[in-house]
N, C-alpha and C. Protein backbone atom coordinates (compact mmCIF):
# COMPACT_ATOMS: atom_id res chain seq x y z
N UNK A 1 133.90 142.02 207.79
CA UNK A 1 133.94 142.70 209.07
C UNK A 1 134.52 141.74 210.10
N UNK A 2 135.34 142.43 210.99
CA UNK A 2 135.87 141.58 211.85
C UNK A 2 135.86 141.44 213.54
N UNK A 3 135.19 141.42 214.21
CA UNK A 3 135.27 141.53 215.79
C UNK A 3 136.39 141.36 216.96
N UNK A 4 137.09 142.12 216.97
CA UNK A 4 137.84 142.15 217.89
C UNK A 4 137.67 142.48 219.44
N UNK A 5 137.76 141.38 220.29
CA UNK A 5 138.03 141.37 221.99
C UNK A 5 139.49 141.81 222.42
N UNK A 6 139.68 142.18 223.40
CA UNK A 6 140.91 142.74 223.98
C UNK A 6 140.59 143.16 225.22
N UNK A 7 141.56 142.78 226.25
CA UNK A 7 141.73 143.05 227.46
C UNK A 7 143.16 143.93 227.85
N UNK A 8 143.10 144.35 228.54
CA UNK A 8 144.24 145.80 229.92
C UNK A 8 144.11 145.57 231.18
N UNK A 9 144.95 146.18 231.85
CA UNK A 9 144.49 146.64 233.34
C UNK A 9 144.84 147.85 233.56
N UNK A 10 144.12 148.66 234.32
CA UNK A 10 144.01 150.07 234.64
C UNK A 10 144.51 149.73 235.93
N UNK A 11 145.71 150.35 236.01
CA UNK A 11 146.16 150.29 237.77
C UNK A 11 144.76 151.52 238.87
N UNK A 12 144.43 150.27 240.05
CA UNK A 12 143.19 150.44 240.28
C UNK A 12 143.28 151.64 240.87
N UNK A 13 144.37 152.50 241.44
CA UNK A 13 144.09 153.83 242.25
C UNK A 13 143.67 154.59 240.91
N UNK A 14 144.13 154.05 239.71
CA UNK A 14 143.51 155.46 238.66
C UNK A 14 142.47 155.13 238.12
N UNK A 15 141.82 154.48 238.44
CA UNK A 15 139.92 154.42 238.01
C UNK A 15 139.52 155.31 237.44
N UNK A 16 139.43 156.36 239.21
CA UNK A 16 138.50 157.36 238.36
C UNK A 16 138.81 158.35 237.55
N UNK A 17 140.26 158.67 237.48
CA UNK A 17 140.95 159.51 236.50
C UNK A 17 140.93 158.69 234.96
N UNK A 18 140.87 157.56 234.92
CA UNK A 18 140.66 156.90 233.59
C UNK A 18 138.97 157.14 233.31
N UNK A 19 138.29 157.03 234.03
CA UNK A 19 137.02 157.01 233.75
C UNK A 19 136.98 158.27 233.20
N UNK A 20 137.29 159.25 234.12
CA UNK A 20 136.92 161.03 234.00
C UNK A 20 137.67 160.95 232.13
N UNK A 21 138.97 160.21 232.10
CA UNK A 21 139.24 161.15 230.57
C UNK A 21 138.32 160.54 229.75
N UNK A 22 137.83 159.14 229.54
CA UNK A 22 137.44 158.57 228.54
C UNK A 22 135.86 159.42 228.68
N UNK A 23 135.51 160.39 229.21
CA UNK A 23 133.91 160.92 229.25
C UNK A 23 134.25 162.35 228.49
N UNK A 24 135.43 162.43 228.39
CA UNK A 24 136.09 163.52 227.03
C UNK A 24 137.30 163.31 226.57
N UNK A 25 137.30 162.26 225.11
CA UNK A 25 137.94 162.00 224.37
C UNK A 25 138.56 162.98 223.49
N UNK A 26 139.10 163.45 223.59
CA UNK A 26 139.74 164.53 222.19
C UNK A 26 138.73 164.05 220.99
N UNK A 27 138.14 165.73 220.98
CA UNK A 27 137.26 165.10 219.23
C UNK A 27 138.56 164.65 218.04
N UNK A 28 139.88 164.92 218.25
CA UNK A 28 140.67 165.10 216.95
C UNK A 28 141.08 163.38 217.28
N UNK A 29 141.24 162.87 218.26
CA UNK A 29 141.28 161.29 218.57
C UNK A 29 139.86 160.38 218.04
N UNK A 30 138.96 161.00 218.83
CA UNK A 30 137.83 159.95 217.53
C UNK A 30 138.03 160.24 216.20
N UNK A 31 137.89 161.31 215.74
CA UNK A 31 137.64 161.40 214.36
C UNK A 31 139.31 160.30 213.77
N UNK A 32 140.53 160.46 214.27
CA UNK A 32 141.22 159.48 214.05
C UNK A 32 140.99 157.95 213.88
N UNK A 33 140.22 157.59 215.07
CA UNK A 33 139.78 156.28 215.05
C UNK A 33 138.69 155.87 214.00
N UNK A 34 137.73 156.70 213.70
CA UNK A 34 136.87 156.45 212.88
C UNK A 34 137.46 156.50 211.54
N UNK A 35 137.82 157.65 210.85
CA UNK A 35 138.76 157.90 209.68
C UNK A 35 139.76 156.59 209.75
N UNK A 36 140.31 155.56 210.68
CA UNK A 36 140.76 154.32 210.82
C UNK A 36 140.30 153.08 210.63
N UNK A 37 139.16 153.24 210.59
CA UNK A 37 138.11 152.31 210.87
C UNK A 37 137.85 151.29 211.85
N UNK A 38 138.00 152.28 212.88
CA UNK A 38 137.51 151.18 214.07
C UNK A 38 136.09 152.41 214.56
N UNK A 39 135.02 150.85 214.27
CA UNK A 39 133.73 150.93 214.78
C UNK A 39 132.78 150.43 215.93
N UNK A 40 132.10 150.99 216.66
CA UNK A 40 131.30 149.82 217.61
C UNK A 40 132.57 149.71 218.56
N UNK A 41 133.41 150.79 218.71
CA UNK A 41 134.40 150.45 219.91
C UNK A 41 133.78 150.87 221.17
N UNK A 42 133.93 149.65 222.15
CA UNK A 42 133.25 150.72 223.48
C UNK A 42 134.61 149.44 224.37
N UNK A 43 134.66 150.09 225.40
CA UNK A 43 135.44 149.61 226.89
C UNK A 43 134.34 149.45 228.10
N UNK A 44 135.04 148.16 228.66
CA UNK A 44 133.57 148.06 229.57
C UNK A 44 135.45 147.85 230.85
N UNK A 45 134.84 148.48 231.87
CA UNK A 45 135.90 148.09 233.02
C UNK A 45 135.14 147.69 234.09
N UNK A 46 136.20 146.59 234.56
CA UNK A 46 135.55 145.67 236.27
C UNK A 46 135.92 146.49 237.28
N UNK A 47 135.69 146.15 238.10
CA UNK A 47 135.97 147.19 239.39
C UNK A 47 137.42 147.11 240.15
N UNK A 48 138.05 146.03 239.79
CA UNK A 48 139.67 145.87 240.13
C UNK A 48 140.31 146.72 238.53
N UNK A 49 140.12 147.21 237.68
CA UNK A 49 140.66 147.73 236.75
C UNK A 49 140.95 146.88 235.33
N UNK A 50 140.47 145.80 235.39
CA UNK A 50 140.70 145.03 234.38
C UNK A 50 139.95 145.69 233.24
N UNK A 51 140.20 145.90 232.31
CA UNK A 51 139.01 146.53 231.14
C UNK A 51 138.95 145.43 229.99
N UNK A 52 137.84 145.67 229.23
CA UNK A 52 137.60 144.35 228.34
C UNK A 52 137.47 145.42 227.28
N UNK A 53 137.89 145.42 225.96
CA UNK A 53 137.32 146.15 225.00
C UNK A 53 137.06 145.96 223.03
N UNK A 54 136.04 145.74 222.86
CA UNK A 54 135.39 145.43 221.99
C UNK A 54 135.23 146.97 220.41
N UNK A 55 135.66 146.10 219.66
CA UNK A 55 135.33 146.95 218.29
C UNK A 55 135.35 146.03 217.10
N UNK A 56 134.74 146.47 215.88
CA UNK A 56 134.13 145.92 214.63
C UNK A 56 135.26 146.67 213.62
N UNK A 57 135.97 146.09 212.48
CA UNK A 57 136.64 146.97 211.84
C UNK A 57 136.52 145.66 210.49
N UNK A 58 137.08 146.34 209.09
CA UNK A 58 137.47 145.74 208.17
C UNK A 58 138.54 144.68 208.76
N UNK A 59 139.44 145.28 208.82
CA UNK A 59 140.98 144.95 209.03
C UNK A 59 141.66 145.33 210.52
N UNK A 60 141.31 144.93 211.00
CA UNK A 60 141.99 145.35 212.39
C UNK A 60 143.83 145.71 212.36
N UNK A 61 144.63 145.01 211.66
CA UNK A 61 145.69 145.07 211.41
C UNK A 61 145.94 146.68 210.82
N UNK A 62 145.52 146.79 209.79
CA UNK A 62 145.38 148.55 209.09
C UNK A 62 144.73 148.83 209.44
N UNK A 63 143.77 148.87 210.94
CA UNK A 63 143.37 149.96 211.94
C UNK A 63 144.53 150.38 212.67
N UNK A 64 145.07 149.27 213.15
CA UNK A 64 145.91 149.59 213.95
C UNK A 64 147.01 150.52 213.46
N UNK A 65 147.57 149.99 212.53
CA UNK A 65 148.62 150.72 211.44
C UNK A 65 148.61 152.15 211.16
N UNK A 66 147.07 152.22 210.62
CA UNK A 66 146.40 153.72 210.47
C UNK A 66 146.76 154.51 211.77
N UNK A 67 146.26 154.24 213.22
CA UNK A 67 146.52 154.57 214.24
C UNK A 67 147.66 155.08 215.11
N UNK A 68 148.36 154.12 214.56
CA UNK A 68 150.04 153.90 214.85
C UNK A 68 150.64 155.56 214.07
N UNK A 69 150.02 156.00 212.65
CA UNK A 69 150.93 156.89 212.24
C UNK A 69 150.24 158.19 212.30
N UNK A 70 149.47 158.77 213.15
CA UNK A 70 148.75 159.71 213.64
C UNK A 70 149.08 159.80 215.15
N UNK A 71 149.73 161.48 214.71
CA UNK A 71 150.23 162.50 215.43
C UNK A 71 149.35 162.25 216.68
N UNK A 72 147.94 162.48 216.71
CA UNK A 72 147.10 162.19 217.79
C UNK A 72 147.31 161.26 218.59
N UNK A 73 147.21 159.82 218.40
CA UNK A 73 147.40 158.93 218.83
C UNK A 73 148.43 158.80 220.02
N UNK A 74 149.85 158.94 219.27
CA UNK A 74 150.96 159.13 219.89
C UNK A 74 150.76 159.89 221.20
N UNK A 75 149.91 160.96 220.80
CA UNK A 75 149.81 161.90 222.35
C UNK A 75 149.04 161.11 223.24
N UNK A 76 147.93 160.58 222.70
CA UNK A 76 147.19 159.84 223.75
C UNK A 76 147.54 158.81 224.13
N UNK A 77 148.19 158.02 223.46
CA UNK A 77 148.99 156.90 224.36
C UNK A 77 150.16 157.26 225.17
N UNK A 78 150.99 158.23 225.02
CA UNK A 78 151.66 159.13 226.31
C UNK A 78 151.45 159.63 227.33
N UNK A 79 149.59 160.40 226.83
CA UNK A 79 149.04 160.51 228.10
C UNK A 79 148.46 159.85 229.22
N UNK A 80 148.19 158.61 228.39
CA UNK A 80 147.47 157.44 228.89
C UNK A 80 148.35 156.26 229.55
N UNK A 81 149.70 156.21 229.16
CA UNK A 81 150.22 155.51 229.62
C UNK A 81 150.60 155.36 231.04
N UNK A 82 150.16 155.68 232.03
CA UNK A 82 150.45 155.97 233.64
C UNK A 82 149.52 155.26 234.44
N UNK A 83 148.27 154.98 233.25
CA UNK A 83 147.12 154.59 233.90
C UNK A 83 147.07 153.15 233.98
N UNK A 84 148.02 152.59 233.11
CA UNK A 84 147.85 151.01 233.01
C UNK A 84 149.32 150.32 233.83
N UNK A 85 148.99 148.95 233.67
CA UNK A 85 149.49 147.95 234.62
C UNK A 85 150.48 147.44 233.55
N UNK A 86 151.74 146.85 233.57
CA UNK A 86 151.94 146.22 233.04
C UNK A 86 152.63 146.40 231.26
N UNK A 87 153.19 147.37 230.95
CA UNK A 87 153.12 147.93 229.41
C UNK A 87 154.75 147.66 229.36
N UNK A 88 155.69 146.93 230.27
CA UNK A 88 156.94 146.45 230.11
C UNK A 88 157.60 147.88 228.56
N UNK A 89 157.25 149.11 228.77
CA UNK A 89 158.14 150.39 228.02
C UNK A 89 157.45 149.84 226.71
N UNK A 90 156.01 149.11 226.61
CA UNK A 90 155.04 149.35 225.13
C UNK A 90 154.43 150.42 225.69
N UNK A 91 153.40 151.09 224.48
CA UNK A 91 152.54 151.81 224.74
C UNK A 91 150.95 151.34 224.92
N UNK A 92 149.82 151.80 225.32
CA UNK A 92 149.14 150.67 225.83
C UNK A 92 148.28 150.62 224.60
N UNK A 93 148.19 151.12 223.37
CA UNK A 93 147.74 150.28 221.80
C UNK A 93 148.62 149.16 221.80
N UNK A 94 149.69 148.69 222.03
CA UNK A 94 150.88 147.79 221.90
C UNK A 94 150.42 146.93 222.83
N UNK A 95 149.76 146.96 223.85
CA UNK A 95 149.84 146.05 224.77
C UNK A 95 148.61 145.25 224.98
N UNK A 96 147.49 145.20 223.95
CA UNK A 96 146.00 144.85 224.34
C UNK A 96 146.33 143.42 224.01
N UNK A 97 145.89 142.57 225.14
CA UNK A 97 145.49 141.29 225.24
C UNK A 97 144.92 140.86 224.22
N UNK A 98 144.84 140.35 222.93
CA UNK A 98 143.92 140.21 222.36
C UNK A 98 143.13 138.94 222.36
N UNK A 99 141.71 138.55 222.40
CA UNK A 99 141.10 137.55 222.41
C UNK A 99 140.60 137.04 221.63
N UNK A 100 140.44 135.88 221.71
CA UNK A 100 139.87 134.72 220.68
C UNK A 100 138.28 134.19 220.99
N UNK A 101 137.64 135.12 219.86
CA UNK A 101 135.89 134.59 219.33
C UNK A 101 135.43 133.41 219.48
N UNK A 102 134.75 132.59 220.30
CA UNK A 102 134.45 131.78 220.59
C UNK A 102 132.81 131.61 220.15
N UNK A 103 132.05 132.56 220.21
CA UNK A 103 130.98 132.23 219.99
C UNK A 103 130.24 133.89 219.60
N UNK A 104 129.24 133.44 219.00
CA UNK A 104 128.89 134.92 217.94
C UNK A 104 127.75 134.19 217.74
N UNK A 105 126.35 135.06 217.97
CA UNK A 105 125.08 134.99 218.19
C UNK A 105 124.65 134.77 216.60
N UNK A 106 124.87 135.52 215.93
CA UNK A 106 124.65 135.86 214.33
C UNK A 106 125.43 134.78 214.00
């Protein structure tokens, strides 16, 4: 199992429109992510829009992959893409900061 950190920025006038979608996810988008195997995913956001976001997977690489070739996905990172800072024409799966594990309780 593997723990993955990752950081974004949510351009801050769209807060609360980012907040409002992520409180209804397309059921056909989770069941993607899960059928992917990304687990224990949650997003925590600061109040300037920075978001931090955390998930548990086998393989993070063939999560991503898995993700990448679902029809779903594609829509939601199209739809989603307006909301973030910074995606230089990536999509914002393409663009997560990813971070380095430093310390782990277990």
């Amino acid at each position: 199992m593997t723990r993955v950190g990752f950081c974004f920025k949510v351009k801050q006038e769209r807060i609360p429109a980012y907040k409002e979608r992520h409180r209804a996810v397309w059921p056909d988008m989770l069941q993607a992510l899960r059928e992917t195997g990304w687990r224990n995913y949650s997003l925590f956001l600061r109040d300037d829009g920075l978001i931090f976001g955390y998930l548990e997977t086998d393989d993070f690489s063939a999560a991503q992959a898995g993700m990448a070739e679902r029809e779903v996905n594609l829509r939601w990172q199209k739809d989603m893409a307006p909301f973030f800072e910074e995606l230089a024409g990536r999509r914002p799966d393409e663009s997560m900061l990813l971070l380095e594990e430093v310390f782990h309780l277990e």
